[in-house]
C-alpha atoms as a PDB file:
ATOM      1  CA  UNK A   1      11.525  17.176 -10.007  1.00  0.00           C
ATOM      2  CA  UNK A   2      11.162  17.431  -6.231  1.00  0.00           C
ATOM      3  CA  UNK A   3       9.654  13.761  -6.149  1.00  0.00           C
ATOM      4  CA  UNK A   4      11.951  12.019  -8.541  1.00  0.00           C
ATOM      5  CA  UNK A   5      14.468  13.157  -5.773  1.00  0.00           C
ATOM      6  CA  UNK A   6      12.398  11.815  -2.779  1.00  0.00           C
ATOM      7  CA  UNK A   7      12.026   8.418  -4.811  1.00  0.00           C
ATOM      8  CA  UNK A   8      15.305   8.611  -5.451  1.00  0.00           C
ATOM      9  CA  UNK A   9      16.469   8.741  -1.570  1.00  0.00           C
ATOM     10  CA  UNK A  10      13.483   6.569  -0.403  1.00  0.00           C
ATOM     11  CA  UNK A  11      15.302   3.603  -2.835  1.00  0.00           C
ATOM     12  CA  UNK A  12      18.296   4.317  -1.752  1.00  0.00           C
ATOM     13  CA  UNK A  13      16.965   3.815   2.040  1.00  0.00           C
ATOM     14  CA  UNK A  14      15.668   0.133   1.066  1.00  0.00           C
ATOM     15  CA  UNK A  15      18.771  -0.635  -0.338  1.00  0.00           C
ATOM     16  CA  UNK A  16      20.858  -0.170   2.605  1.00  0.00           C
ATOM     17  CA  UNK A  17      17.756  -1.457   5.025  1.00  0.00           C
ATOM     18  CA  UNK A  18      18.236  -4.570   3.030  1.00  0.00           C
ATOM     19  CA  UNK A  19      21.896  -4.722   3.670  1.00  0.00           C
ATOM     20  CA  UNK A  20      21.614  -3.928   6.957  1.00  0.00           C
ATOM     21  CA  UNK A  21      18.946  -7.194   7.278  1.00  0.00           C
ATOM     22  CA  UNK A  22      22.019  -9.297   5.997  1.00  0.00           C
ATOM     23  CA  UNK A  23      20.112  -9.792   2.527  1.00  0.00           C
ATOM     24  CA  UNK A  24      23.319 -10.713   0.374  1.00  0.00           C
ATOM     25  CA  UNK A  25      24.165 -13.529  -1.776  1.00  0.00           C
ATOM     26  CA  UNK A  26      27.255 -16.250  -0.595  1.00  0.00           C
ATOM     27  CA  UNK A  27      29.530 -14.437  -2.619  1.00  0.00           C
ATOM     28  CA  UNK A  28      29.096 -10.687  -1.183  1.00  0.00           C
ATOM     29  CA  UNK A  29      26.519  -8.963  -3.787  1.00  0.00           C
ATOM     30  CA  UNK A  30      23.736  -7.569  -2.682  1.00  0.00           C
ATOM     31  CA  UNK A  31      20.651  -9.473  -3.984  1.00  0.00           C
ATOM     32  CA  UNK A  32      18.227  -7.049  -6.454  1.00  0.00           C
ATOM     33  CA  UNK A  33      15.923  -4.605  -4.941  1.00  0.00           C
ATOM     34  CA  UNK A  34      13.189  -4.155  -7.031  1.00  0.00           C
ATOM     35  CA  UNK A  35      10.009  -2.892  -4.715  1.00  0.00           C
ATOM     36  CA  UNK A  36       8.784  -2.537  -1.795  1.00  0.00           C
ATOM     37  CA  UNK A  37       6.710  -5.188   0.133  1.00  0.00           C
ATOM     38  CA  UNK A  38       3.461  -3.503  -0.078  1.00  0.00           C
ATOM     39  CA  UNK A  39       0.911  -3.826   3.281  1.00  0.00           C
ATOM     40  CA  UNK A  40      -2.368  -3.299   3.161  1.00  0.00           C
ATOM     41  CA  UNK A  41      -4.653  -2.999   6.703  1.00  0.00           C
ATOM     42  CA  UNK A  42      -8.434  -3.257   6.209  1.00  0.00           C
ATOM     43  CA  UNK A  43      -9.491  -1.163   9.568  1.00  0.00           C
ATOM     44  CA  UNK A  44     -12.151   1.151  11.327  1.00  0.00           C
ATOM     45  CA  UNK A  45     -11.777   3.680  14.356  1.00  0.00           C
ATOM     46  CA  UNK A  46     -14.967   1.568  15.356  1.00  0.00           C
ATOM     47  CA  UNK A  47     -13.074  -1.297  16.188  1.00  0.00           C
ATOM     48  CA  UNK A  48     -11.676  -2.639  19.034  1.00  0.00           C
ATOM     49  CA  UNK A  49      -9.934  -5.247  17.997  1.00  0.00           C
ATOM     50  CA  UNK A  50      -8.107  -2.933  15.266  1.00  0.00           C
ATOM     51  CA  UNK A  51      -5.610  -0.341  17.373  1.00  0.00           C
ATOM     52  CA  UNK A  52      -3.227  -3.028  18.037  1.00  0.00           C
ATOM     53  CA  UNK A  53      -2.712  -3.513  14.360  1.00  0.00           C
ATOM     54  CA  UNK A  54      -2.438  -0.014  13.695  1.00  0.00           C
ATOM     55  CA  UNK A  55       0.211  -0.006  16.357  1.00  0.00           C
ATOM     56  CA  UNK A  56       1.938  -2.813  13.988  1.00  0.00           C
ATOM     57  CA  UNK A  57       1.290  -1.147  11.191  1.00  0.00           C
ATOM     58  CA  UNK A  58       3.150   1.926  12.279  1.00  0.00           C
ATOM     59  CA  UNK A  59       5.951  -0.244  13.366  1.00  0.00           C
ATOM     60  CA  UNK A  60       6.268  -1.362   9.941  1.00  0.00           C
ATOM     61  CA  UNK A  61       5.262   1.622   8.045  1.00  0.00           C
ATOM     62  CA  UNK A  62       8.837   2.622   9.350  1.00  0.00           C
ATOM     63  CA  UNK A  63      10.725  -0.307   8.003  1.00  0.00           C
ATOM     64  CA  UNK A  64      12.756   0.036   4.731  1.00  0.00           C
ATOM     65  CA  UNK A  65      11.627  -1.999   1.996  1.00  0.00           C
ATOM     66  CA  UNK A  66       7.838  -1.915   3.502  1.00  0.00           C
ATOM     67  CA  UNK A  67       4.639   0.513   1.795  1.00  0.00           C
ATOM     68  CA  UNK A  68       2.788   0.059   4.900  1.00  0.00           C
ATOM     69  CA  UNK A  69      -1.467   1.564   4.297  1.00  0.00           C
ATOM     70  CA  UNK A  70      -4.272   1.765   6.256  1.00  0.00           C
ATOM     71  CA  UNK A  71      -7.365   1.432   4.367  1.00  0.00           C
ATOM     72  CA  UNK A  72     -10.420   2.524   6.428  1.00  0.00           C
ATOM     73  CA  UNK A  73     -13.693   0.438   5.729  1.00  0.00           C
ATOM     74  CA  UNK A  74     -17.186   2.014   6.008  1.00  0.00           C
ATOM     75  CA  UNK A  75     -19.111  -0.918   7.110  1.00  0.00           C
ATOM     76  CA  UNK A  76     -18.550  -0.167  10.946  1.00  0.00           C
ATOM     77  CA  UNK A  77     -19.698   3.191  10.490  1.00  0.00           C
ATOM     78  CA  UNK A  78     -23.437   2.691  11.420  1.00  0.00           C
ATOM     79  CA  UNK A  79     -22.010   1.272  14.965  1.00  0.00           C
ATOM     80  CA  UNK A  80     -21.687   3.914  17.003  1.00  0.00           C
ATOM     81  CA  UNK A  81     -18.774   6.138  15.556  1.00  0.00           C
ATOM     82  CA  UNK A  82     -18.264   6.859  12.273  1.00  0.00           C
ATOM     83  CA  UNK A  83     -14.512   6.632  11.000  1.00  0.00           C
ATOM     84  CA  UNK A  84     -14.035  10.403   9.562  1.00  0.00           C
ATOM     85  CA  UNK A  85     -11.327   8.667   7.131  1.00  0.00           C
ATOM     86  CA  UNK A  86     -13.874   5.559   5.755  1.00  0.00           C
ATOM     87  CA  UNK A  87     -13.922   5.274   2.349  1.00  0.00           C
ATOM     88  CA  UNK A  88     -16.336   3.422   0.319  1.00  0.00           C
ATOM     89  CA  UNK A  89     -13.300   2.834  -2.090  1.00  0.00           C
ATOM     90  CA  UNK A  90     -11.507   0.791   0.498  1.00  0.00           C
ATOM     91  CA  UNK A  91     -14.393  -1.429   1.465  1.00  0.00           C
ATOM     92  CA  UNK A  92     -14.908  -2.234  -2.253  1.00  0.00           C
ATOM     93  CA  UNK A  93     -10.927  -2.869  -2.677  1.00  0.00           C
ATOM     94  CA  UNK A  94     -10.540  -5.491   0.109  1.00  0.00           C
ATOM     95  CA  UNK A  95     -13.786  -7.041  -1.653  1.00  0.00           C
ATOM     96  CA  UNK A  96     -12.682  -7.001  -5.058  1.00  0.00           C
ATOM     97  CA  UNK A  97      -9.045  -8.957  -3.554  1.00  0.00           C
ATOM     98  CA  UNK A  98     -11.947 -11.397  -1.584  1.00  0.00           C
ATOM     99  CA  UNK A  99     -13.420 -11.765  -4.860  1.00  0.00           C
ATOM    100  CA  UNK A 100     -10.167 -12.173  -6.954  1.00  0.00           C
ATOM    101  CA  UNK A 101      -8.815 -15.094  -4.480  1.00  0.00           C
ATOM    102  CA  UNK A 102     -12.647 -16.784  -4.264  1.00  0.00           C
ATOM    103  CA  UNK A 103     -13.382 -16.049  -0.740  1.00  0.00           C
ATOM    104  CA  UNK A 104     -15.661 -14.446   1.407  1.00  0.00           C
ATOM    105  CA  UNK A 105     -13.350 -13.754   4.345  1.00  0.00           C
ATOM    106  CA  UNK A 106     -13.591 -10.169   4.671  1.00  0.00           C
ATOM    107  CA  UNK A 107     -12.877  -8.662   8.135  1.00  0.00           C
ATOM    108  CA  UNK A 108     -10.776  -5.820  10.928  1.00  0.00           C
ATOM    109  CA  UNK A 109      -8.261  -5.819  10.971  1.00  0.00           C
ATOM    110  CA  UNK A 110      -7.606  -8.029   7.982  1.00  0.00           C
ATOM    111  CA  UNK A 111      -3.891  -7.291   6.690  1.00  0.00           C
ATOM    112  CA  UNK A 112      -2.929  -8.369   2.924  1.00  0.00           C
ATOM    113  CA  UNK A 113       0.524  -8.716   1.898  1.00  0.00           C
ATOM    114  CA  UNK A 114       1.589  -8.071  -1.831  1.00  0.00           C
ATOM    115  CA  UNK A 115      -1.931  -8.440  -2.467  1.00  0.00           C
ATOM    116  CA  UNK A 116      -1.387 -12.337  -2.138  1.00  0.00           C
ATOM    117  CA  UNK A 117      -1.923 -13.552   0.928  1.00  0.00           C
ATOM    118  CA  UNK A 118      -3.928 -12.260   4.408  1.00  0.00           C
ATOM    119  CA  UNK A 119      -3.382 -12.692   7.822  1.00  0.00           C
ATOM    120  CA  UNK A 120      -5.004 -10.945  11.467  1.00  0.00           C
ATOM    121  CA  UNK A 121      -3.167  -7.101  11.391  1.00  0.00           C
ATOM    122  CA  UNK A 122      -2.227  -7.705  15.348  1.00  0.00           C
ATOM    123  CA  UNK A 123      -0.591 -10.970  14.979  1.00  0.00           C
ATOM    124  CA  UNK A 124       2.966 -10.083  14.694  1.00  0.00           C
ATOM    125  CA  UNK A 125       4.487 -13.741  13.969  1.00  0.00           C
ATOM    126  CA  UNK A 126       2.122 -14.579  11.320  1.00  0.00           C
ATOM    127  CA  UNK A 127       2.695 -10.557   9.865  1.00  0.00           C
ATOM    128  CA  UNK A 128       6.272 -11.040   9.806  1.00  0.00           C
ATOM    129  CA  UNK A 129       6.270 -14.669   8.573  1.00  0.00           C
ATOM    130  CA  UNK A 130       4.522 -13.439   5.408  1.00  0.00           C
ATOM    131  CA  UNK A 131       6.570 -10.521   5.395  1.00  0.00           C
ATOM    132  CA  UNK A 132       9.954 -12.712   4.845  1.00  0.00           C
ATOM    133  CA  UNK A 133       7.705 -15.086   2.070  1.00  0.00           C
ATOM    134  CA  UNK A 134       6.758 -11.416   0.405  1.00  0.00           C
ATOM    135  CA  UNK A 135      10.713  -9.967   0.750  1.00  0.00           C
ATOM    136  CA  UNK A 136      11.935 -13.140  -0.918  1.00  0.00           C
ATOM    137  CA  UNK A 137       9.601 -12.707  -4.029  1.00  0.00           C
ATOM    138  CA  UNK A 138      10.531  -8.849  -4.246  1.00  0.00           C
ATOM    139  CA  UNK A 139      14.197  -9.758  -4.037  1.00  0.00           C
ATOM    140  CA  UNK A 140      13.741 -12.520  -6.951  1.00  0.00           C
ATOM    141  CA  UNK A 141      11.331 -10.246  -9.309  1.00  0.00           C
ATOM    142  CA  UNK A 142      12.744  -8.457 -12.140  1.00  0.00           C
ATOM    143  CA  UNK A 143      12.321  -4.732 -12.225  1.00  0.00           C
ATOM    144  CA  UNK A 144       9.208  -3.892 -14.173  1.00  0.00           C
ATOM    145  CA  UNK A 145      10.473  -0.306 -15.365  1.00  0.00           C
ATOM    146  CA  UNK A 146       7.711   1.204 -13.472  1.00  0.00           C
ATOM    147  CA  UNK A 147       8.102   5.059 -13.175  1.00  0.00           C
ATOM    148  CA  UNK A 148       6.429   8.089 -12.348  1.00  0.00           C
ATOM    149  CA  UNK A 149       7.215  11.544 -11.818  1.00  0.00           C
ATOM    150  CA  UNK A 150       5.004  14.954 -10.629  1.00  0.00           C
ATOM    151  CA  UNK A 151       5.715  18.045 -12.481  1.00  0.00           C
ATOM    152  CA  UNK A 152       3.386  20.695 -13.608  1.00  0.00           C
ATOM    153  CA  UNK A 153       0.393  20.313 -11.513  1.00  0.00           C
ATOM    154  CA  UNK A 154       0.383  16.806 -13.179  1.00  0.00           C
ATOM    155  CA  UNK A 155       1.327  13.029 -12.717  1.00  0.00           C
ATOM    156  CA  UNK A 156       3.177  11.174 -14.751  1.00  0.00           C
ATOM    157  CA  UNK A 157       3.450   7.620 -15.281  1.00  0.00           C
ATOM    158  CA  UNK A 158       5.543   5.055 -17.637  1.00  0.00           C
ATOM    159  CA  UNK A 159       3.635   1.519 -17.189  1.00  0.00           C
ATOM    160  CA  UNK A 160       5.879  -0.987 -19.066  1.00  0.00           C
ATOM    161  CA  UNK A 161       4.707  -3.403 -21.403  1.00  0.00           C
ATOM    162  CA  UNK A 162       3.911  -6.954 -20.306  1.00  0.00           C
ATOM    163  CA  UNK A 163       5.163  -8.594 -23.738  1.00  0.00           C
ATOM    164  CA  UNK A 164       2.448 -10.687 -23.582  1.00  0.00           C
ATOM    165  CA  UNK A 165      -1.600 -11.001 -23.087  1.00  0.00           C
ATOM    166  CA  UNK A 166      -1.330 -10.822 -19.243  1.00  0.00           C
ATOM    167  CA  UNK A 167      -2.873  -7.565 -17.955  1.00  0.00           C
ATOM    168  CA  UNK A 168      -2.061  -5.186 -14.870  1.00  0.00           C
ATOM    169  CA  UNK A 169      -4.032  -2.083 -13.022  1.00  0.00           C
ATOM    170  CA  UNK A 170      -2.560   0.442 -12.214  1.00  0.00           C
ATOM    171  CA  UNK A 171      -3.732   2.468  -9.024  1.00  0.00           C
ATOM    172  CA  UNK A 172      -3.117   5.668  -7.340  1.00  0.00           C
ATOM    173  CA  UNK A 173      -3.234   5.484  -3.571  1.00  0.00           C
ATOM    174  CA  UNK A 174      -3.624   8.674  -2.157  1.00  0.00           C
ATOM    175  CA  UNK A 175      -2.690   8.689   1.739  1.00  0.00           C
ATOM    176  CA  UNK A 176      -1.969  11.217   4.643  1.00  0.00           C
ATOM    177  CA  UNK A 177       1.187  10.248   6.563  1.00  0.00           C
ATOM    178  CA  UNK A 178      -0.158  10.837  10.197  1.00  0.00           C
ATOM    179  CA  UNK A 179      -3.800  11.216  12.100  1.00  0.00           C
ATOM    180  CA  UNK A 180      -4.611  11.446  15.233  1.00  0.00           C
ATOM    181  CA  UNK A 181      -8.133  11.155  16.580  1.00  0.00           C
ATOM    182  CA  UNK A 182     -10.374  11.394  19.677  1.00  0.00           C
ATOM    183  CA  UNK A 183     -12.922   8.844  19.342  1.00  0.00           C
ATOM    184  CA  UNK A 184     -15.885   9.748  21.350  1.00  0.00           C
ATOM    185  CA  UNK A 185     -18.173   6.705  21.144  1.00  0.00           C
ATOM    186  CA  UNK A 186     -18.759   3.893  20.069  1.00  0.00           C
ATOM    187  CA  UNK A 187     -16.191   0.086  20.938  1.00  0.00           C
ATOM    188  CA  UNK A 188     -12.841   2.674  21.115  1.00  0.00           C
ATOM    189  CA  UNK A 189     -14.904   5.795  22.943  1.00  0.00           C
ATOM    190  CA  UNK A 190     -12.315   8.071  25.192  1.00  0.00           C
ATOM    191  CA  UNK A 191      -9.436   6.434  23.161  1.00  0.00           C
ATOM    192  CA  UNK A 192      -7.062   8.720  21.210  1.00  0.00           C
ATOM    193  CA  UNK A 193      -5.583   6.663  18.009  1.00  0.00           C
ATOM    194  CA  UNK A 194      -2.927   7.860  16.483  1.00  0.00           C
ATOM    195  CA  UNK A 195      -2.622   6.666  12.763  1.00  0.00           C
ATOM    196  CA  UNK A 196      -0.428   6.070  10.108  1.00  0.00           C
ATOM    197  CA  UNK A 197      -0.457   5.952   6.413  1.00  0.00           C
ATOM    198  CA  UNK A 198      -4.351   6.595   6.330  1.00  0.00           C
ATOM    199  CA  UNK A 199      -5.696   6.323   2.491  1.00  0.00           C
ATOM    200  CA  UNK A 200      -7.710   9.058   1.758  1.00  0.00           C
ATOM    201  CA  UNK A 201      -8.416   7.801  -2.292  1.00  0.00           C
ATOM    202  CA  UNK A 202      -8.430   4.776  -4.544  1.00  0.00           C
ATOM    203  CA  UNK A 203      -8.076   5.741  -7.896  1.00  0.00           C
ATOM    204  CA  UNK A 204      -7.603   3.186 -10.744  1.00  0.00           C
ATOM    205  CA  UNK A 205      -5.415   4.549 -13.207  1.00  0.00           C
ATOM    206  CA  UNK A 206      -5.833   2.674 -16.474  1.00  0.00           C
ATOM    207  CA  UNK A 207      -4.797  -0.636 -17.097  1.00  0.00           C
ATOM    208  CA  UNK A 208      -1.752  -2.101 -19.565  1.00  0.00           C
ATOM    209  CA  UNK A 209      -0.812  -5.194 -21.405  1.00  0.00           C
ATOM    210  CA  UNK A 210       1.339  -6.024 -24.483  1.00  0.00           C
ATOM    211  CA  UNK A 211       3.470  -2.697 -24.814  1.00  0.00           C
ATOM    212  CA  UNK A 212       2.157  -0.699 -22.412  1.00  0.00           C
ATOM    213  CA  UNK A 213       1.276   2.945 -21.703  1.00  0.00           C
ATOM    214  CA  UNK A 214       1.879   6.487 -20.216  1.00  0.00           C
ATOM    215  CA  UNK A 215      -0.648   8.064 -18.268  1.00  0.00           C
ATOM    216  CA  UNK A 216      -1.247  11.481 -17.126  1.00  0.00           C
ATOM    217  CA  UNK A 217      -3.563  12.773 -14.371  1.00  0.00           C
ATOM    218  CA  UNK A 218      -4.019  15.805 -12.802  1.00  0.00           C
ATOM    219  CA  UNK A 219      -3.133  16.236  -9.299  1.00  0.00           C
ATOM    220  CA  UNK A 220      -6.216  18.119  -8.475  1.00  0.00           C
ATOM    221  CA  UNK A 221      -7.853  14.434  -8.915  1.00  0.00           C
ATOM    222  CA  UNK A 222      -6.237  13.428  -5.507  1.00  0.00           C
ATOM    223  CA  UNK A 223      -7.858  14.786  -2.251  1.00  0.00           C
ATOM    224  CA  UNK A 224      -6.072  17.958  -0.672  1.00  0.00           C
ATOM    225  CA  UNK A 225      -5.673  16.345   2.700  1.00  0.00           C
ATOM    226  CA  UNK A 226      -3.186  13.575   1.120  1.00  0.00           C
ATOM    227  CA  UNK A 227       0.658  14.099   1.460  1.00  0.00           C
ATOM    228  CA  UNK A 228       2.134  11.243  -0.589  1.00  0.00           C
ATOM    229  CA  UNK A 229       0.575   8.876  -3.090  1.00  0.00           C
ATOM    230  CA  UNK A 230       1.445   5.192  -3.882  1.00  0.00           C
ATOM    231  CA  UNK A 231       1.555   4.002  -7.500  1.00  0.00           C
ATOM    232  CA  UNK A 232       1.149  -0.082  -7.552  1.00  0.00           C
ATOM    233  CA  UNK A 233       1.000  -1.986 -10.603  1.00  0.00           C
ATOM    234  CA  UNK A 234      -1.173  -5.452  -9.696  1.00  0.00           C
ATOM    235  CA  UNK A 235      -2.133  -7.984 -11.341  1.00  0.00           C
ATOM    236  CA  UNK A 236      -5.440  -7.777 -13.026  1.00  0.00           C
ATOM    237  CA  UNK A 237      -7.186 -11.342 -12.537  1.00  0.00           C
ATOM    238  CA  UNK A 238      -5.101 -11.982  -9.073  1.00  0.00           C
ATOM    239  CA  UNK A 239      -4.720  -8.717  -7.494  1.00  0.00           C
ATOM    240  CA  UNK A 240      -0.976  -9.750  -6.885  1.00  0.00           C
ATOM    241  CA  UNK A 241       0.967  -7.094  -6.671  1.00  0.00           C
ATOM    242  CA  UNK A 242       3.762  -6.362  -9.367  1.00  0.00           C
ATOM    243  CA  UNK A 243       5.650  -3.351  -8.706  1.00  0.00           C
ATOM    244  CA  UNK A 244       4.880  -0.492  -6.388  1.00  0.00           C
ATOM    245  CA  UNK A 245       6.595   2.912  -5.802  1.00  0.00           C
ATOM    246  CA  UNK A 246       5.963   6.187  -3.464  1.00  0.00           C
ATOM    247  CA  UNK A 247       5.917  10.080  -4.700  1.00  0.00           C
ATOM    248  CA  UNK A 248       5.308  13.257  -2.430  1.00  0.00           C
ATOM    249  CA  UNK A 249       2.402  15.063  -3.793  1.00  0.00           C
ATOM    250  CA  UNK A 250       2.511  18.201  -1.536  1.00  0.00           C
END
């Protein structure tokens, strides 16, 4: 159960990143940690404007308590370069969360915290303002009992019940921990980005209400090229995010 043990470690890591932030109650006890904050950066390699929040993102991507991802969009791929990690998948899941919060404002490098709220990737104040807003909710929230294991050749998942109508996805976010690229035209030509977190698939799961469910999926339905992959349980209607956690697939 080589990633029960990762997940295992990685938790223990937020707890004491929260500890070392000073995130304890009057009276000495360590407030709940129940997730991590999940990020989400809607980029392109075509964009100018986006390597400065890449740079944040990798920043953050190293913080405890953070699931930092970098989810590149196709639409600037007809502008001179074409991003080799675009994924039709990601353009449709930053306009399905436009769509769930009524709004057309759809952009790079659009950054969306906890799947609630969005802010410009390269604006460090207003990243880390939501960041604290986000931290607080994950520090408040009950554990959902989300787990999931790899063993076999095969995923595992236990998606708890709601206990009542209100209904949650659940997603598998393939991603490759590091990229680097020489971009050769287009707005970033002669640059060399380096890259963190870069999704390589969007997979919904299945979805849960009342008592819930246990999933199984083969790990052959993940690309090759992905090292780790985020489970996140969101909120069906809303697209807030519930509960989120990290395995190592290879």
């Amino acid at each position: 159960m080589r990633s029960l043990l990762w997940h295992h470690l990685r938790s223990i890591a937020v707890l004491s990143g929260m500890l070392a932030a000073g995130s304890v109650h009057a009276g000495g006890t360590p407030s709940p940690v129940t997730r991590p904050v999940v990020l989400e950066l809607y980029t392109s390699q075509a964009c100018s404007s986006c390597p400065p929040a890449e740079a944040l993102l990798t920043q953050l991507a190293d913080r405890a308590g953070i699931l930092a991802l970098a989810f590149h969009v196709d639409y600037w791929d007809g502008l001179g370069w074409r991003d080799p990690y675009s994924l039709a998948g990601a353009t449709g899941r930053q306009s399905a969360w436009a769509r769930a919060h009524d709004t057309q404002d759809i952009y790079t490098p659009q950054l969306i915290v906890d799947g609630r709220r969005s802010v410009l990737g390269s604006d460090a104040a207003a990243v880390e303002t939501e960041l604290q807003l986000a931290g607080q909710r994950a520090r408040q929230a009950k554990a959902s009992g989300l787990a999931a294991t790899i063993a076999g050749g095969e995923l595992r998942i236990d998606a708890p019940g709601t206990g009542d109508s209100t209904v949650y996805d659940v997603y598998g976010i393939a991603f490759l921990a590091q990229a680097t690229t020489r971009i050769e035209r287009g707005e970033n030509a002669g640059r060399t980005i380096r890259q963190r977190n870069v999704v390589r698939s969007v997979v919904r799961l299945g979805s849960i209400a009342g008592k819930g469910a246990q999933l199984r999926v083969a790990l052959t339905a993940f690309p090759a090229d992905a090292s780790e992959l985020a489970i996140v349980l969101q909120d069906a209607t809303s697209a807030a995010v519930e509960d989120a956690l990290v395995l190592e697939l290879r």
